[in-house]
Protein backbone atom coordinates (compact mmCIF):
# COMPACT_ATOMS: atom_id res chain seq x y z
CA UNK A 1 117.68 -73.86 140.54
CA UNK A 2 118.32 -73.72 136.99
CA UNK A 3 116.99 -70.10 136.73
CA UNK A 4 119.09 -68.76 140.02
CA UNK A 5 122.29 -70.62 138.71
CA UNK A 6 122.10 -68.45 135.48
CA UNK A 7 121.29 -65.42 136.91
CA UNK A 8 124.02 -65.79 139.18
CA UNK A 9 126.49 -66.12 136.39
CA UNK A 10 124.59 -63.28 134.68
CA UNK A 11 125.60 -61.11 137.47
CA UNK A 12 129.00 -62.72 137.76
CA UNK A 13 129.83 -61.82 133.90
CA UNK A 14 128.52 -58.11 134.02
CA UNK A 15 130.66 -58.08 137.46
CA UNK A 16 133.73 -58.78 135.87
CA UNK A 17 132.91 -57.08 132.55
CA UNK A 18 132.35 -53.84 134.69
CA UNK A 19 135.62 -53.87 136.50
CA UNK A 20 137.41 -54.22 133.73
CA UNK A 21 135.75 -51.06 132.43
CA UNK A 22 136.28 -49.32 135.67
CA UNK A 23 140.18 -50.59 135.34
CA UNK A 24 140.94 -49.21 132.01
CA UNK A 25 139.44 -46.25 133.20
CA UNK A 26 141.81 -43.61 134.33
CA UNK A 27 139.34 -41.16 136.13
CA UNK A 28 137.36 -43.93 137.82
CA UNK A 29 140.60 -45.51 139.29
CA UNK A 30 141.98 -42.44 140.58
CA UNK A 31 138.27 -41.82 142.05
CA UNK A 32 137.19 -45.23 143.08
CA UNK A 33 140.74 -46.06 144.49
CA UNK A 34 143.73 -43.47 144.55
CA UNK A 35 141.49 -40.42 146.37
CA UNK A 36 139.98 -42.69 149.47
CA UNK A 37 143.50 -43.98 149.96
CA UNK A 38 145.11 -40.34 149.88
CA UNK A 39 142.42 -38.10 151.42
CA UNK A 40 142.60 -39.94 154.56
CA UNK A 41 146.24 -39.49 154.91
CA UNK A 42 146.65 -35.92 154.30
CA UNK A 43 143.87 -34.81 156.39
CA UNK A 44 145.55 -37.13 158.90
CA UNK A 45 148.93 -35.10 158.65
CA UNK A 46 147.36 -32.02 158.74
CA UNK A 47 146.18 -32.65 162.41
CA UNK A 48 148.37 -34.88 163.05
CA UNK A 49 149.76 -32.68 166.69
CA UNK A 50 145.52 -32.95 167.41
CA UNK A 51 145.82 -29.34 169.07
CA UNK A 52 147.76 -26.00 168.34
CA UNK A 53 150.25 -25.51 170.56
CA UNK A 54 153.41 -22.84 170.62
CA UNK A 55 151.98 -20.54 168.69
CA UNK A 56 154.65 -17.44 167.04
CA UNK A 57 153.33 -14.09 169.38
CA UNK A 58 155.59 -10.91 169.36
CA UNK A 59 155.09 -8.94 173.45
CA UNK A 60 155.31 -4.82 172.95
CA UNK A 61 156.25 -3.66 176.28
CA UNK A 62 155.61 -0.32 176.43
CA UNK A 63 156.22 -0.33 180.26
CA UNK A 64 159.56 -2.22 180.36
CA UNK A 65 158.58 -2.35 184.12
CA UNK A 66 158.99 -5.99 186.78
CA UNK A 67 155.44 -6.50 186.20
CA UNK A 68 155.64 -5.90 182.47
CA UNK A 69 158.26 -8.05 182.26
CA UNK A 70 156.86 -10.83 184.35
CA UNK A 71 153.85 -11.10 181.98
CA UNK A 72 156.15 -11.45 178.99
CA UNK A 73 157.57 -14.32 181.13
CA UNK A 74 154.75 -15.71 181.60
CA UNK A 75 153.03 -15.40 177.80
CA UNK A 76 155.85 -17.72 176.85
CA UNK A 77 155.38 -19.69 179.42
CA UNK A 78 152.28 -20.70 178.22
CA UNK A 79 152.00 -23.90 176.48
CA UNK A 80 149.82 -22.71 173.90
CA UNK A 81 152.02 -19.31 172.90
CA UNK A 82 155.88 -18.92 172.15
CA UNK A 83 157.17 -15.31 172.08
CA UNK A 84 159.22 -15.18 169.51
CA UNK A 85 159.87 -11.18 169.85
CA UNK A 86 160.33 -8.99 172.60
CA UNK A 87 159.89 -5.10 171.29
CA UNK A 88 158.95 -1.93 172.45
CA UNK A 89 158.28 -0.62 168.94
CA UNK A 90 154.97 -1.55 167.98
CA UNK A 91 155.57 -1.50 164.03
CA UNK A 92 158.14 -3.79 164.11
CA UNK A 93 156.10 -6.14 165.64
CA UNK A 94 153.29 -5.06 163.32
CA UNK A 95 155.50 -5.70 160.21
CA UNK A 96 156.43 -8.95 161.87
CA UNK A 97 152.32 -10.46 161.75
CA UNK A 98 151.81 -8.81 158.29
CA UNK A 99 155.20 -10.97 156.97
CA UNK A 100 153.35 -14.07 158.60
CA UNK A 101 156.13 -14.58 161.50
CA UNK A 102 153.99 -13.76 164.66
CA UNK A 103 150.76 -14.49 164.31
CA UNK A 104 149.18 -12.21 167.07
CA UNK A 105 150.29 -9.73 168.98
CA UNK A 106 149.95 -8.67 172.85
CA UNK A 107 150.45 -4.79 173.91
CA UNK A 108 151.28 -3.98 177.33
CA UNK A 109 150.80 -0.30 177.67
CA UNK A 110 152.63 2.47 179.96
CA UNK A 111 152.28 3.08 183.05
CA UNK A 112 150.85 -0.53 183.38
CA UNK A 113 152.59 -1.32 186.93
CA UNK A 114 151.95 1.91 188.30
CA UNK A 115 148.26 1.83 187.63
CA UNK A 116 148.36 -1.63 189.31
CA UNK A 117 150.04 -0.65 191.98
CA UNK A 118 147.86 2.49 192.53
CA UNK A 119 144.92 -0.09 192.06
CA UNK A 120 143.71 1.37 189.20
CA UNK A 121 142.54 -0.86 185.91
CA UNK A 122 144.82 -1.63 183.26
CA UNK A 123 144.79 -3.14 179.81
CA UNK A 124 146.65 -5.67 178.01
CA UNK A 125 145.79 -5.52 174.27
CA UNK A 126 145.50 -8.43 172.42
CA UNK A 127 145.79 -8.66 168.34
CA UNK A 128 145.20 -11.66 166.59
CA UNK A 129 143.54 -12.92 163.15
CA UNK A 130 140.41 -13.64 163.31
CA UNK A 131 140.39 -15.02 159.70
CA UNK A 132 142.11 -18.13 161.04
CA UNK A 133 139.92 -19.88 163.71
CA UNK A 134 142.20 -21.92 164.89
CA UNK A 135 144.55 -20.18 165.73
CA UNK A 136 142.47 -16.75 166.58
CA UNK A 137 140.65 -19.30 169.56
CA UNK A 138 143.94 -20.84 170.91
CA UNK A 139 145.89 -17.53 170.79
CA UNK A 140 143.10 -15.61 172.40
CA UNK A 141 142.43 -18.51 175.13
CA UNK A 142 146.46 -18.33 176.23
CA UNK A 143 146.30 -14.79 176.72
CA UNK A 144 143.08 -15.13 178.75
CA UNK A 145 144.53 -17.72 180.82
CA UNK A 146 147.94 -15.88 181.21
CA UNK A 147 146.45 -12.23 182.02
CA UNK A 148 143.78 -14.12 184.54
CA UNK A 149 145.87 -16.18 186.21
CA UNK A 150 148.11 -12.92 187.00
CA UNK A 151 145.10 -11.01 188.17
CA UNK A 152 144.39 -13.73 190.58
CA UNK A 153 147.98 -13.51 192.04
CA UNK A 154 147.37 -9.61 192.01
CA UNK A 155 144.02 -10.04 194.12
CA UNK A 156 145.38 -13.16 196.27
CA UNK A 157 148.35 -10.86 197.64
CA UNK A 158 146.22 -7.54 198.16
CA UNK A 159 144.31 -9.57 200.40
CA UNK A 160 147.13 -11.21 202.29
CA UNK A 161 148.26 -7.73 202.92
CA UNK A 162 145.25 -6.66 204.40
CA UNK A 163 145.47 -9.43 206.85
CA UNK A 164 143.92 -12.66 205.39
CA UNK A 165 145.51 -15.49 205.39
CA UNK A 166 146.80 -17.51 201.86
CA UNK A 167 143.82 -20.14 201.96
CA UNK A 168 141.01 -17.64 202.65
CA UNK A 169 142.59 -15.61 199.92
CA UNK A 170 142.32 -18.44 197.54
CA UNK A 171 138.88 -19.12 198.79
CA UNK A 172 137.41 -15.30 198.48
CA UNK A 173 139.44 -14.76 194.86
CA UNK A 174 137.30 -18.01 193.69
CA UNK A 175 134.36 -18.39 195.48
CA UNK A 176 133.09 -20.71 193.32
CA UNK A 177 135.58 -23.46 191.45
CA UNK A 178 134.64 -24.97 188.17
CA UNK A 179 135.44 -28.56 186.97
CA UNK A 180 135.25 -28.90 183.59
CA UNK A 181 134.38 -32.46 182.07
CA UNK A 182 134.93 -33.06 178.11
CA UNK A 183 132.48 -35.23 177.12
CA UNK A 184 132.74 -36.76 173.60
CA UNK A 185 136.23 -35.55 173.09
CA UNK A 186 138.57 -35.95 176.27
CA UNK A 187 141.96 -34.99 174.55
CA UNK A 188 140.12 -31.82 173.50
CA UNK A 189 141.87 -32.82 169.68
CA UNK A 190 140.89 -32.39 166.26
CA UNK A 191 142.55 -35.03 164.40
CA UNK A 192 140.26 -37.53 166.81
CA UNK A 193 137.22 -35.99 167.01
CA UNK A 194 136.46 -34.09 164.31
CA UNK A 195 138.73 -35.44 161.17
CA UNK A 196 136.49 -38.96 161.11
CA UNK A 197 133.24 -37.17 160.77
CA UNK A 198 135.12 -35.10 157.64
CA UNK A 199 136.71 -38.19 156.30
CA UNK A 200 133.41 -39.71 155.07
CA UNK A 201 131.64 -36.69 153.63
CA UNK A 202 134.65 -36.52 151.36
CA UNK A 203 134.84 -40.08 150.56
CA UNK A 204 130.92 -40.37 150.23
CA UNK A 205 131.25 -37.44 147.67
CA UNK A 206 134.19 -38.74 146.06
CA UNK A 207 132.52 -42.02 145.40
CA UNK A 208 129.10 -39.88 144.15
CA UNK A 209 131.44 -38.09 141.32
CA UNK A 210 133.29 -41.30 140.63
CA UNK A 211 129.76 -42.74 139.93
């Protein structure tokens, strides 16, 4: 008993000697105590809104036709995109992404009701940065959304027209519905899914330099 009682006092003496070490030093508290309290909190603000939403898009309608104009409508009615400028000068809205105040941009070329209406294929160009994933996937998902959804209007009232009814429209434009399920991450954030994960590689290397 003797023997465990002055080990145990052994320990508790380089214990106290140590954090008084690790006290007077500056670097060590700012490791050991400042960074885990601070890295956790700015990653936290960072994505704090979990997922990017309203993002700054400039619409070039080269058509300035209904149908144009109705997809412009509907970009910004996206939740994910805000058009921010309405042009039919494509440098301007060029020189608006390279000053950083769209970042993407969505073309809608001439002729692009006509070609509908004569049911031929037209495109809707999409520009975005690919540099920032983030953004580049939300952007880019929003426009695919936006363009597909009025495609399926498109094909839903060609069909009426020829004589089928709404709900067999619906039915024959998607044959096949799919349900997604998000397993792991059901908000479909980043602040709750992936920042934890982050959070202790950083602290676990923090603490290895502190050491």
């Amino acid at each position: 008993m003797k023997r465990l009682y002055k080990s145990l006092d052994v320990f508790v003496y380089y214990f106290k000697n140590e954090l008084k070490l690790i006290f007077k030093d500056a670097g060590a508290v700012l490791l050991f105590l400042i960074a885990p309290a601070i890295y956790p909190l700015l990653y936290s603000i960072a994505y704090e809104k979990e997922v990017i939403k309203d993002i700054p898009v400039a619409v070039v309608d080269l058509d300035n036709s209904s149908l144009s104009r109705r997809v412009s409508n509907m970009i910004d009615g996206n939740e994910l995109l805000k058009v921010v400028c309405k042009s039919q000068n494509f440098a301007e809205a060029k020189q608006l992404f390279f000053q950083n105040k769209v970042k993407g941009v969505l073309l809608i070329p001439d002729k692009f009701e006509k070609n509908i209406l004569s049911g031929k294929q037209s495109d809707v160009v999409v520009y975005c940065d690919a540099g920032y994933f983030l953004l580049y996937k939300q952007l880019y998902t929003g426009s695919m959304y936006t363009i597909g959804t009025l495609n399926a209007r498109i094909e839903i009232k060609q069909m009426i027209s020829e004589g089928k009814t709404y709900k067999q429209s619906l039915i024959q434009q998607e044959p096949i519905k799919v349900n997604s399920v998000y397993l792991y991450n059901p908000s479909g954030g980043y602040a709750s899914f992936v920042i934890p994960g982050i959070i202790i590689i950083i602290l676990q290397q923090t603490l290895l330099i502190g050491i």
